[in-house]
Each structure stands twice: as C-alpha cells, then as structure tokens.
N, C-alpha and C. Protein backbone atom coordinates (compact mmCIF):
# COMPACT_ATOMS: atom_id res chain seq x y z
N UNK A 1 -11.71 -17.35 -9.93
CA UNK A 1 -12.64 -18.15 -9.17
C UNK A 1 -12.76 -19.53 -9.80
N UNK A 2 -12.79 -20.62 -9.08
CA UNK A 2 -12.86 -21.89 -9.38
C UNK A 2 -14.34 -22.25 -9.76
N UNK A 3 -14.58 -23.15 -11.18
CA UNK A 3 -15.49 -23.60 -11.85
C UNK A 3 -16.01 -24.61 -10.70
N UNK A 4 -17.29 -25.20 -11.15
CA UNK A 4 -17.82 -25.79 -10.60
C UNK A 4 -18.96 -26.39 -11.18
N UNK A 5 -19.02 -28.02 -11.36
CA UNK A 5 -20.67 -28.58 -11.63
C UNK A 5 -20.79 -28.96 -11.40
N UNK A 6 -22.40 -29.30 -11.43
CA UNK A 6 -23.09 -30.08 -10.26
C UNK A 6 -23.17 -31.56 -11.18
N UNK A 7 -23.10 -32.49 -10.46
CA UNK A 7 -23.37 -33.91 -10.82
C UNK A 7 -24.50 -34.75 -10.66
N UNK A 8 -25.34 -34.42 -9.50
CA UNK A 8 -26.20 -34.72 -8.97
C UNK A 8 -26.78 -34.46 -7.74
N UNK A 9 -27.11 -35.33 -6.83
CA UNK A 9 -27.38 -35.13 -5.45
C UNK A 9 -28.03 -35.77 -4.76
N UNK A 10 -27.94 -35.88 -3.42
CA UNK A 10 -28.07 -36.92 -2.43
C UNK A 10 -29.01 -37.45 -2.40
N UNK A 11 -29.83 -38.66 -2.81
CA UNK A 11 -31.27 -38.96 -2.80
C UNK A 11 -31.80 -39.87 -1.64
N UNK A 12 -30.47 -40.02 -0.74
CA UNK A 12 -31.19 -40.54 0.56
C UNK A 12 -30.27 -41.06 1.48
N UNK A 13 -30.53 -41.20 2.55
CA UNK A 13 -29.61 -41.50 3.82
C UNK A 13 -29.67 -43.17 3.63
N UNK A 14 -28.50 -43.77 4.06
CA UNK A 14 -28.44 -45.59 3.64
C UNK A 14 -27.71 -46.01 5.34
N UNK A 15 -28.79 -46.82 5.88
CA UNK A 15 -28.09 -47.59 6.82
C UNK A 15 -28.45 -46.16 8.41
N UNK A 16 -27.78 -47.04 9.41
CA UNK A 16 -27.69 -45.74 10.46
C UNK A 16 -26.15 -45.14 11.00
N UNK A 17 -25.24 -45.70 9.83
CA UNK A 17 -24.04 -44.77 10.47
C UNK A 17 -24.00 -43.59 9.33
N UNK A 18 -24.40 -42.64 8.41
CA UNK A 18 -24.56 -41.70 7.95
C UNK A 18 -24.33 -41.89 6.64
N UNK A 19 -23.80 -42.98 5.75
CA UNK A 19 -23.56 -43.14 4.82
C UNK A 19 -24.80 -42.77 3.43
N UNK A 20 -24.90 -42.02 2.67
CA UNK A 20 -25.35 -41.46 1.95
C UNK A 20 -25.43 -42.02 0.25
N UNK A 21 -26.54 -42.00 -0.14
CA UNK A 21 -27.00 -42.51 -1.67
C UNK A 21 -27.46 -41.37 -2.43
N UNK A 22 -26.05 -41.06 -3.19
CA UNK A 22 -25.65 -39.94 -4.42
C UNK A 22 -25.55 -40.70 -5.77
N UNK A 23 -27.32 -39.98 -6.49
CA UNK A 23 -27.86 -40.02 -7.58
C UNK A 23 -26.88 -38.96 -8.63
N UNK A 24 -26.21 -39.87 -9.53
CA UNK A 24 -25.02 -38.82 -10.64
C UNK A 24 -25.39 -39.23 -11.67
N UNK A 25 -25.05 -38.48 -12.54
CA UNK A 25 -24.64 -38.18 -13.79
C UNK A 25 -23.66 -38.38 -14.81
N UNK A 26 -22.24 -38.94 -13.87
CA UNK A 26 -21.01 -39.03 -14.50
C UNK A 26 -20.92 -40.06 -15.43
N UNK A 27 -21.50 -40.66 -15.28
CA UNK A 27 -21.48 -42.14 -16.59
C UNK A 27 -21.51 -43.56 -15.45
N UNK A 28 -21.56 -44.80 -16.21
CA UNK A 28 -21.27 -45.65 -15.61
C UNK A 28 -20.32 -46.35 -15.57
N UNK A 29 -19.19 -45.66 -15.61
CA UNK A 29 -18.04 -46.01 -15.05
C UNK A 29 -17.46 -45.47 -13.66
N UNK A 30 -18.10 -44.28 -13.51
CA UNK A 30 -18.09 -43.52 -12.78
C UNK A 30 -18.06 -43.93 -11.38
N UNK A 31 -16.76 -44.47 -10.07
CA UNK A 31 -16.81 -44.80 -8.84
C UNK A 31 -16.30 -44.33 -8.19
N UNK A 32 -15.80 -42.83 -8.53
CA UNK A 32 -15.17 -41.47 -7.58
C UNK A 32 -13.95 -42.21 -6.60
N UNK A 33 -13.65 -43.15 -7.08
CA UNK A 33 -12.42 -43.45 -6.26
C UNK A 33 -11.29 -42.60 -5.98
N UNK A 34 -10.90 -42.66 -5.14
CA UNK A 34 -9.80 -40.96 -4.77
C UNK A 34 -9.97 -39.90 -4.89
N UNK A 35 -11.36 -39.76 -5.17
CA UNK A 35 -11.88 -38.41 -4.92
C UNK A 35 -11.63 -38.54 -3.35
N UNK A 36 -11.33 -36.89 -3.13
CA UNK A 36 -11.28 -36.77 -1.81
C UNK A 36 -12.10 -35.59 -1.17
N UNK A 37 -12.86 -34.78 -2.31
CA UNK A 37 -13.38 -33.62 -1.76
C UNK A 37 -14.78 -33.21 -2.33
N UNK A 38 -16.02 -33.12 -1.97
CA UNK A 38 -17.14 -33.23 -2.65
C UNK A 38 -17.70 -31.33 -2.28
N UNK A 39 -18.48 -30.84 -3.09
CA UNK A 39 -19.11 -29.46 -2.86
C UNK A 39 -20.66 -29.32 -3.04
N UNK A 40 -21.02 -28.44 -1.90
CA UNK A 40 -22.20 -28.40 -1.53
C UNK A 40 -22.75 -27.00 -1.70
N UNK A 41 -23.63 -26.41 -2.63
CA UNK A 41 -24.18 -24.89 -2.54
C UNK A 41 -25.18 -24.62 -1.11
N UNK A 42 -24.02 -23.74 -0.69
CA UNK A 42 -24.84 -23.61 0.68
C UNK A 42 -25.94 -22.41 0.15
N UNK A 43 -25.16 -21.19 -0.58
CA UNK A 43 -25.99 -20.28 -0.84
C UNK A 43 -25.49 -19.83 -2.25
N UNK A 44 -26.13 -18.92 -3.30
CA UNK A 44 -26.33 -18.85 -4.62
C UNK A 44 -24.48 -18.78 -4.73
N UNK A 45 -24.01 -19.47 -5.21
CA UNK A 45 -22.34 -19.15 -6.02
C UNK A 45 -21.77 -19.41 -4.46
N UNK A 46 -22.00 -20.26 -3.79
CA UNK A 46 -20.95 -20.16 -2.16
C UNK A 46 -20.86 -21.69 -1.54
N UNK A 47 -19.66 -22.75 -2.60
CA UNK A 47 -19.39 -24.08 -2.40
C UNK A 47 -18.60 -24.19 -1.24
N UNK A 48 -19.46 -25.30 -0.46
CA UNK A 48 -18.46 -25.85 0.73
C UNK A 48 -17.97 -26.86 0.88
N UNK A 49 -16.60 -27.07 1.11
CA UNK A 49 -16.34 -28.82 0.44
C UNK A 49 -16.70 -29.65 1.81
N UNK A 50 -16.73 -30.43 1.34
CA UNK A 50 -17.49 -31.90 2.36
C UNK A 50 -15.98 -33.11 2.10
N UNK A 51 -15.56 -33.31 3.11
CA UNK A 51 -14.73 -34.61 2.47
C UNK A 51 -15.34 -35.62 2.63
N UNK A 52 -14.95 -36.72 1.66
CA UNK A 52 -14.97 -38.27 1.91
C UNK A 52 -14.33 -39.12 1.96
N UNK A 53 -15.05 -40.01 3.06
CA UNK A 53 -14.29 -41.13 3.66
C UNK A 53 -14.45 -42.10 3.32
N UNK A 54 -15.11 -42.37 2.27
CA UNK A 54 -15.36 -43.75 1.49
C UNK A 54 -16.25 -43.78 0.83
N UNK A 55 -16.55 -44.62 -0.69
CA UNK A 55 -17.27 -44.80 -1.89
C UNK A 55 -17.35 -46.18 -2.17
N UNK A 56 -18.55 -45.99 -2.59
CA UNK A 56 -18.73 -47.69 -2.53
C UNK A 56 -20.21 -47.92 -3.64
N UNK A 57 -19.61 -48.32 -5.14
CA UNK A 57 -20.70 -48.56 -5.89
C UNK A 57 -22.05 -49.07 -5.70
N UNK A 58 -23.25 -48.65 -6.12
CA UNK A 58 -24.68 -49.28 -5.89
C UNK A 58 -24.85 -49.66 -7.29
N UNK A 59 -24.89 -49.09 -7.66
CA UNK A 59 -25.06 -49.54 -9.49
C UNK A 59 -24.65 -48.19 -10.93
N UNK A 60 -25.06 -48.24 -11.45
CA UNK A 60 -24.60 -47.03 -12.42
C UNK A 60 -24.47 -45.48 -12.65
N UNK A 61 -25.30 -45.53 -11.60
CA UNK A 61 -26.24 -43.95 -11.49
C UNK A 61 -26.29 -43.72 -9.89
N UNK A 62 -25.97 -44.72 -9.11
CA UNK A 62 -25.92 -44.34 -7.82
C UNK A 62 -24.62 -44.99 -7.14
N UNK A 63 -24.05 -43.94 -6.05
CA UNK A 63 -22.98 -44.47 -5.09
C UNK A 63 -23.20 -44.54 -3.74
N UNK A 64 -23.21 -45.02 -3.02
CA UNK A 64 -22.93 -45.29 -1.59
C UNK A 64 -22.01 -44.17 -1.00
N UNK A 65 -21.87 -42.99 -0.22
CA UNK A 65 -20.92 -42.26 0.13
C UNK A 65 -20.79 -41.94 1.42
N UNK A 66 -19.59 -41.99 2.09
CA UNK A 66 -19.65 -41.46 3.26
C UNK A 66 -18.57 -40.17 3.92
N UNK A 67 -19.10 -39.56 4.35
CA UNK A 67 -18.69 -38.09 4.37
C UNK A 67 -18.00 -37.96 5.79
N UNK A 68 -16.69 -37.33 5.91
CA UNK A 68 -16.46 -37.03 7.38
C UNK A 68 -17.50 -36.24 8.42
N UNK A 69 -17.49 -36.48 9.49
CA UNK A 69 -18.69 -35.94 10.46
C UNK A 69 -19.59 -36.20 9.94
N UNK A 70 -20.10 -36.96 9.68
CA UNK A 70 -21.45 -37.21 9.38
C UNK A 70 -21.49 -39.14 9.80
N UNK A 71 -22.01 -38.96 11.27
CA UNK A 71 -21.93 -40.52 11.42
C UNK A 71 -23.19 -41.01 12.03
N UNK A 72 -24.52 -40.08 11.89
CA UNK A 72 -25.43 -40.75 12.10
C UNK A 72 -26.90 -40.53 10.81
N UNK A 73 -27.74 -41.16 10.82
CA UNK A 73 -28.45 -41.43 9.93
C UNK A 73 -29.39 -39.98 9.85
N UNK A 74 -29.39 -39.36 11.56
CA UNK A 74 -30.09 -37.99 11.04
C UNK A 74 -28.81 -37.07 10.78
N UNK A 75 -27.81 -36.78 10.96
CA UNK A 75 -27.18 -35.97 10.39
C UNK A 75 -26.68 -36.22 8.61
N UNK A 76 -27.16 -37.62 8.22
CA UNK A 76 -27.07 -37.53 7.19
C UNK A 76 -28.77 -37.00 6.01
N UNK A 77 -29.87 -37.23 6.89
CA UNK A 77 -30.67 -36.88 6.54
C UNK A 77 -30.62 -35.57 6.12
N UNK A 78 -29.95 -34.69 6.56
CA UNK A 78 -29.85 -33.19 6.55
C UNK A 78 -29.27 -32.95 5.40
N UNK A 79 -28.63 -33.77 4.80
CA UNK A 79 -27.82 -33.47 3.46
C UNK A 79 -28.79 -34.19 2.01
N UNK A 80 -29.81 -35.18 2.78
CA UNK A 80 -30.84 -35.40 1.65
C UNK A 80 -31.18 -34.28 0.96
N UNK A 81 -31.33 -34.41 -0.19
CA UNK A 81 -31.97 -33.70 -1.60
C UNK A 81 -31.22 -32.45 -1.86
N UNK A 82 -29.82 -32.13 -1.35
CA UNK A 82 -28.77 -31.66 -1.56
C UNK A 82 -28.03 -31.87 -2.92
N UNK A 83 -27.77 -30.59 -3.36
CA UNK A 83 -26.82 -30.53 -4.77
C UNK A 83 -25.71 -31.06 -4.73
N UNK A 84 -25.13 -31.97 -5.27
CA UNK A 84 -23.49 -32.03 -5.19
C UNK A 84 -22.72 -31.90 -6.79
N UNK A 85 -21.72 -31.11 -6.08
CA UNK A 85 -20.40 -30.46 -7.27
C UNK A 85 -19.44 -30.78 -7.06
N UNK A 86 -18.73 -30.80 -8.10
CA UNK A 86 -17.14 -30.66 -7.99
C UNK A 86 -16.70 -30.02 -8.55
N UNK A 87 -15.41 -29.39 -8.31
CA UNK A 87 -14.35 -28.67 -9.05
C UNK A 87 -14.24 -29.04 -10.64
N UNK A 88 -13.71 -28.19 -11.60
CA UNK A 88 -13.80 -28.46 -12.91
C UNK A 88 -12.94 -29.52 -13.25
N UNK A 89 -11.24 -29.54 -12.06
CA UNK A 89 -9.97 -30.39 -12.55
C UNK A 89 -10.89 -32.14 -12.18
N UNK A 90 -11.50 -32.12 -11.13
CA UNK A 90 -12.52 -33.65 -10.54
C UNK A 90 -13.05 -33.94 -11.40
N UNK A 91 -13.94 -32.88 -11.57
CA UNK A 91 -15.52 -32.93 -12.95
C UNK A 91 -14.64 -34.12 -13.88
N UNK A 92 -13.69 -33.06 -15.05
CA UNK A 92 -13.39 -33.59 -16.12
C UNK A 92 -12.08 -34.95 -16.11
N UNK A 93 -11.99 -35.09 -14.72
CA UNK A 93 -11.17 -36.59 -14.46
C UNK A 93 -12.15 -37.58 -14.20
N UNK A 94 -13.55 -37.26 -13.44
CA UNK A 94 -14.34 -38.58 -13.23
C UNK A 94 -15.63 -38.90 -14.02
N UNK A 95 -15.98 -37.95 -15.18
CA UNK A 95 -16.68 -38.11 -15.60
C UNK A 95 -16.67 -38.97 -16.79
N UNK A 96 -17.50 -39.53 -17.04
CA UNK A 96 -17.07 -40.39 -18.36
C UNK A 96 -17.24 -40.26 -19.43
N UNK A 97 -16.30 -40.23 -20.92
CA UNK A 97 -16.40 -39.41 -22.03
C UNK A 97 -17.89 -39.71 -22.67
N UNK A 98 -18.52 -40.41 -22.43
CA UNK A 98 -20.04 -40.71 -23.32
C UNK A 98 -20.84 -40.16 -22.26
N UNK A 99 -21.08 -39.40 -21.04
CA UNK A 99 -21.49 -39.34 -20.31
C UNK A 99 -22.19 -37.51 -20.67
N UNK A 100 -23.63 -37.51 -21.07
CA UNK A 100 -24.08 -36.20 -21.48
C UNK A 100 -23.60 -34.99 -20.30
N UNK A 101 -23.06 -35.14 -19.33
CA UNK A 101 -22.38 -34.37 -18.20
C UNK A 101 -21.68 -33.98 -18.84
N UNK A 102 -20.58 -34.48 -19.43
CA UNK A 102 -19.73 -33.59 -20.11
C UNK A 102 -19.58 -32.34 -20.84
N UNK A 103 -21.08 -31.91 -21.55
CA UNK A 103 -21.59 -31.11 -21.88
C UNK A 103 -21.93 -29.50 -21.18
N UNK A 104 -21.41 -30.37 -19.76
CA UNK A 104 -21.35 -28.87 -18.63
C UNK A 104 -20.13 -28.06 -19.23
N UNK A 105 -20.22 -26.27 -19.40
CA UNK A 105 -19.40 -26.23 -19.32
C UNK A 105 -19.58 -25.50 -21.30
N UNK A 106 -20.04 -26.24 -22.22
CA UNK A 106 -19.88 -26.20 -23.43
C UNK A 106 -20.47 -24.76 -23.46
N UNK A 107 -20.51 -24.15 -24.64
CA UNK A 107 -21.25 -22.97 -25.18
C UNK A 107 -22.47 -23.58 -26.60
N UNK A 108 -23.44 -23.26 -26.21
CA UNK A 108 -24.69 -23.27 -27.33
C UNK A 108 -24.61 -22.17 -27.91
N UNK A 109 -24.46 -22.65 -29.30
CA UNK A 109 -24.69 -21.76 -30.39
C UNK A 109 -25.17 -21.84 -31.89
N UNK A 110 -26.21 -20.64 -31.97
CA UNK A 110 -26.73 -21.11 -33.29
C UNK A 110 -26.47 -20.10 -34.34
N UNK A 111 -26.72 -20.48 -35.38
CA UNK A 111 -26.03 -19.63 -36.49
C UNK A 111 -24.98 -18.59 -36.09
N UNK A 112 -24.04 -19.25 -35.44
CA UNK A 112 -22.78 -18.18 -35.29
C UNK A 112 -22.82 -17.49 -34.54
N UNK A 113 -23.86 -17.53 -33.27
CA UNK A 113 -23.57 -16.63 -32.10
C UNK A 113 -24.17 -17.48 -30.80
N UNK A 114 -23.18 -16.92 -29.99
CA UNK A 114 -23.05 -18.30 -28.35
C UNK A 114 -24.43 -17.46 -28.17
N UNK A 115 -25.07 -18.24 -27.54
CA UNK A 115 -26.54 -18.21 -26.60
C UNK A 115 -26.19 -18.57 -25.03
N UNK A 116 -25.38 -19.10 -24.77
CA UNK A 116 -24.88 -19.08 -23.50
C UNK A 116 -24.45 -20.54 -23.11
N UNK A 117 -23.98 -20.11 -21.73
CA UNK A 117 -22.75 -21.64 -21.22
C UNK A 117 -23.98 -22.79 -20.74
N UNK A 118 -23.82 -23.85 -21.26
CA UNK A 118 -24.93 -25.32 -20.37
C UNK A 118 -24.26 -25.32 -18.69
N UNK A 119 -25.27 -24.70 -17.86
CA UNK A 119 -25.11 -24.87 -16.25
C UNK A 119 -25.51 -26.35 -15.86
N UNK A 120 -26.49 -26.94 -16.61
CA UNK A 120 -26.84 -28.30 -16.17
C UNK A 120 -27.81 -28.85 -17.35
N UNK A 121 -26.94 -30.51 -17.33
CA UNK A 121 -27.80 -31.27 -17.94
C UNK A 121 -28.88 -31.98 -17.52
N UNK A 122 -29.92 -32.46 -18.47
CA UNK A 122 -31.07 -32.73 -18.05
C UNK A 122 -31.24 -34.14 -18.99
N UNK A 123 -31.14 -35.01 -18.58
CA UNK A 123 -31.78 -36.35 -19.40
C UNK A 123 -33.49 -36.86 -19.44
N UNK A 124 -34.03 -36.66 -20.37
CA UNK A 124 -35.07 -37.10 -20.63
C UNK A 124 -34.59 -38.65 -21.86
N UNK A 125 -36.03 -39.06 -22.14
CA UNK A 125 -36.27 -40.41 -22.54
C UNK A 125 -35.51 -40.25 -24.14
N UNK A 126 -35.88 -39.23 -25.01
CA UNK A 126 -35.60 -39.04 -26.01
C UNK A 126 -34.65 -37.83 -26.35
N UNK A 127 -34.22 -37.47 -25.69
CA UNK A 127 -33.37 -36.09 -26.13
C UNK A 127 -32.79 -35.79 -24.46
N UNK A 128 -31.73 -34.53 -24.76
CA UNK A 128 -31.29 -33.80 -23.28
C UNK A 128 -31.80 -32.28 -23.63
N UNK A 129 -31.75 -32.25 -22.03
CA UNK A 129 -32.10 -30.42 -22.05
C UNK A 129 -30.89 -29.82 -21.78
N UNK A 130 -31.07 -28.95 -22.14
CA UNK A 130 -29.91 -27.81 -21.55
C UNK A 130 -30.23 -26.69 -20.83
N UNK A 131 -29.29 -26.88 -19.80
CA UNK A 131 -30.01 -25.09 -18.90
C UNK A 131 -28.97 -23.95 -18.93
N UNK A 132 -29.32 -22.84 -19.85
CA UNK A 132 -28.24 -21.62 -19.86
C UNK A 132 -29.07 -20.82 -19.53
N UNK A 133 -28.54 -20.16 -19.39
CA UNK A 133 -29.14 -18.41 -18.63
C UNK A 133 -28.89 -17.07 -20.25
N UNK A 134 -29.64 -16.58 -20.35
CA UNK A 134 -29.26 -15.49 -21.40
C UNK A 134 -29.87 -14.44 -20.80
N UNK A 135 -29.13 -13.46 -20.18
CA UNK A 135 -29.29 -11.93 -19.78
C UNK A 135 -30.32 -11.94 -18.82
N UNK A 136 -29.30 -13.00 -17.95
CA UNK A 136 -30.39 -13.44 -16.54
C UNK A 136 -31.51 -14.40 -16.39
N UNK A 137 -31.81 -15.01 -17.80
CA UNK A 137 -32.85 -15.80 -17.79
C UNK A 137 -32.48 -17.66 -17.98
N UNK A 138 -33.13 -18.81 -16.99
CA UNK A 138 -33.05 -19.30 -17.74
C UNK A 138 -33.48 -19.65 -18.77
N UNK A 139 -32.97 -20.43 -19.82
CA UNK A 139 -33.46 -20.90 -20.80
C UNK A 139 -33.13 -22.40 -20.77
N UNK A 140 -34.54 -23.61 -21.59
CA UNK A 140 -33.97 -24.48 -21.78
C UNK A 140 -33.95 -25.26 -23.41
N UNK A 141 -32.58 -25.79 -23.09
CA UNK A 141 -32.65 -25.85 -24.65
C UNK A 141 -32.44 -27.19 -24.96
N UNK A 142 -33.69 -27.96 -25.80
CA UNK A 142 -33.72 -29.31 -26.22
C UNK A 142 -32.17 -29.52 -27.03
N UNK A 143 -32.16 -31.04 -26.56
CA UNK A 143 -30.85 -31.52 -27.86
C UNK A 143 -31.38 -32.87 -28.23
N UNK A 144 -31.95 -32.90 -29.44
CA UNK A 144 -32.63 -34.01 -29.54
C UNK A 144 -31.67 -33.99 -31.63
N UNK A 145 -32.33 -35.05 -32.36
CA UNK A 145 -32.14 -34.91 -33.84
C UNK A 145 -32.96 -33.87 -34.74
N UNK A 146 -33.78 -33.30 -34.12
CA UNK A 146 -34.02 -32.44 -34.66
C UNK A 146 -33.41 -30.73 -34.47
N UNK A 147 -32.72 -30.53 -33.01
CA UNK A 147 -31.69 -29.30 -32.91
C UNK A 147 -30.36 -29.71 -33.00
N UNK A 148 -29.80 -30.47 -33.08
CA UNK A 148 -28.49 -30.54 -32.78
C UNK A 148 -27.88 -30.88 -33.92
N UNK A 149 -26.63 -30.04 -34.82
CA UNK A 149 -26.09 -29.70 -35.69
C UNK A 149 -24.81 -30.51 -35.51
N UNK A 150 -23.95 -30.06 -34.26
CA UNK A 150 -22.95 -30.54 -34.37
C UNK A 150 -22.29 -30.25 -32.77
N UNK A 151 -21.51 -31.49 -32.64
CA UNK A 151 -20.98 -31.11 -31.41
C UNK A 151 -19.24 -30.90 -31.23
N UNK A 152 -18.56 -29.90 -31.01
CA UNK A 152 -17.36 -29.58 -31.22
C UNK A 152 -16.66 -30.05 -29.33
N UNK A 153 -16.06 -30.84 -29.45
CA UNK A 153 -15.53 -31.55 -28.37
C UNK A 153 -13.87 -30.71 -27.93
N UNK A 154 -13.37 -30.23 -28.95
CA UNK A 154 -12.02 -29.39 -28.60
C UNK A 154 -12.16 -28.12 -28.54
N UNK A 155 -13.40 -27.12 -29.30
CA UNK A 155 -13.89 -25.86 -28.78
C UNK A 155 -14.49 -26.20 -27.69
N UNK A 156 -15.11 -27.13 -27.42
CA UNK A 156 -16.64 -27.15 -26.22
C UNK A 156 -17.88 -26.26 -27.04
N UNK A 157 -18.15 -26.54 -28.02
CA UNK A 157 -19.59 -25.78 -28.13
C UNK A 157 -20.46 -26.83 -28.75
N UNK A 158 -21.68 -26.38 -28.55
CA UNK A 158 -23.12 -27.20 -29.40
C UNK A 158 -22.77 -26.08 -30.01
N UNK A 159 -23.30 -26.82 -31.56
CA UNK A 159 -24.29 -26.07 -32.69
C UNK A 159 -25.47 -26.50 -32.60
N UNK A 160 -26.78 -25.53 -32.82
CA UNK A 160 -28.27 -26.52 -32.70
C UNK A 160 -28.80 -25.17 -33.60
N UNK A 161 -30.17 -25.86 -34.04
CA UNK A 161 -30.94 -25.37 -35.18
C UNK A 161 -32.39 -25.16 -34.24
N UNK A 162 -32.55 -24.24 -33.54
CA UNK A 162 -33.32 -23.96 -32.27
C UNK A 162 -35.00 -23.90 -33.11
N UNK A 163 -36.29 -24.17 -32.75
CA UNK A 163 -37.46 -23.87 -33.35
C UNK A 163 -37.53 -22.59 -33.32
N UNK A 164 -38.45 -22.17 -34.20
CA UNK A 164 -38.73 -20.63 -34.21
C UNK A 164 -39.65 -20.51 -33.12
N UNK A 165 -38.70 -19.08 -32.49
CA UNK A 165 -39.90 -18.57 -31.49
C UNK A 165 -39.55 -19.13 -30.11
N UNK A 166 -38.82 -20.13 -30.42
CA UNK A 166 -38.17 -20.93 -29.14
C UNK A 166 -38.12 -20.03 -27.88
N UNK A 167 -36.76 -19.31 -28.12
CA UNK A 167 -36.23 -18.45 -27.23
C UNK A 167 -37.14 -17.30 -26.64
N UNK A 168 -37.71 -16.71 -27.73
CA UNK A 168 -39.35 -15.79 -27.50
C UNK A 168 -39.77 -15.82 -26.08
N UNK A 169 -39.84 -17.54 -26.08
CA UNK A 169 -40.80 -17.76 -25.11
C UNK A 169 -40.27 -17.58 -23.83
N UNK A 170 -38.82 -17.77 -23.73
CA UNK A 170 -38.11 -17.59 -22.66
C UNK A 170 -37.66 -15.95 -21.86
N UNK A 171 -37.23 -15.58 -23.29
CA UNK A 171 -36.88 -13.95 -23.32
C UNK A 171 -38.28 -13.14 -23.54
C-alpha cells in the first residue's frame, strides 16, 4: 500500500473560477511545479487523487491551486478545510530539506525503543509537535531543546529525552 502525508489543506476558495488557497508545510521553496496529482482523505485510510491544472505561488506557506472539474467558486468551496496529501515519491521530491515536514514518516525514540511513526507535524512558536499513535492512541510529542537528543536523517528517527510521566498521560 502506498504511503501518504498530509501537507496541509485548503484554507479557502480564491476568485470565482474555482481556484483554491492551499495552506503547506513543505518549506518555502516549495511551488509544486509538475506536480500533477494531489490526495484527498475521503474516509479514514481511503485517498482520492484530485489532479492539477495549475499552481501559482502566493507567498511561502500558501499556493494558489487549481484542480480539474472544479471551475466554480462553490464547487471549490466544498473542498475548503480539506486535508491534502501526497504520495511518499511527491512528499520527499517537493518538500524542502529544512522544512520540519520532513519529519513525516521518521520513528521517535527514546532510550532505545521506537514509540512510534510522526503522522503529522505541528509548528508552534517555540518548538514542533509530533503526532504518533502508540497502541491506538494518539500521542503528542514536543520537540523543543529540552527533548530532542538527536536527529538521524539516513535512519529517519528522533531521539528525544521525553518528561516523566509524559506518555502516562496519554496511555
């Protein structure tokens, strides 16, 4: 089965021919040029690709997008506040290497045993979150200077030094 992460998602309909303003994550270099295929969770684990027909920068964190069939401003409304993903081979071609996204995908682990895979990053002001699941649950796990040990870029894993009781609270 093909990987999949989410990048962001649609934060609003632009204009009245359907063209769409997708809030990401990928870095700011990030202008999905030749991308040709975008994914949408219709239902829990069940991506539907959406193509596109054109990209067009707004600034760092947002793109201009326009999607086949979708050529009016309420059929693009319908895709407001919508998840968008891509495939893992897209993910790790458009994302940008300083870009905490990259981190999708890694394994958290502390003193020598995985705690589970990061499903999504979370940027706050001073640190990122991490969202893994452990035996069905999520969990979230700060990465600030006070947890984060080390980051292994050719395994894919965090090391972090978690507070006591942390997980407790989750599990």
């Amino acid at each position: 089965m093909a990987e999949y992460f989410k990048i962001g998602k649609f934060a609003g309909a632009h204009g009245l021919n359907g063209e769409l303003v997708l809030k990401h994550m990928l870095g700011s270099k990030s202008s999905l040029e030749e991308l040709q295929t975008i994914f949408i969770e219709e239902n829990k684990g069940s991506f539907l690709p959406w193509f596109i027909q054109s990209v067009r920068i707004k600034n760092d964190e947002e793109l201009f997008v326009k999607l086949e069939n979708i050529d009016t401003r309420e059929s693009a409304v319908r895709l407001v506040q919508k998840s968008i993903w891509l495939n893992d081979t897209d993910f790790r071609k458009f994302a940008d290497n300083s870009s905490p996204a990259k981190l999708l995908g890694y394994n958290i682990i502390q003193q020598k045993k995985i705690l589970g895979q990061v499903l999504e990053v979370i940027e706050l002001p001073h640190q990122l979150i991490c969202r893994i699941e452990i035996n069905g649950k999520e969990v979230l796990v700060p990465l600030n200077e006070g947890t984060l040990i080390k980051t292994d870029h050719k395994k894919k894993e965090i090391h972090v030094q978690l507070p006591e009781g942390l997980l407790e609270v989750y599990l």
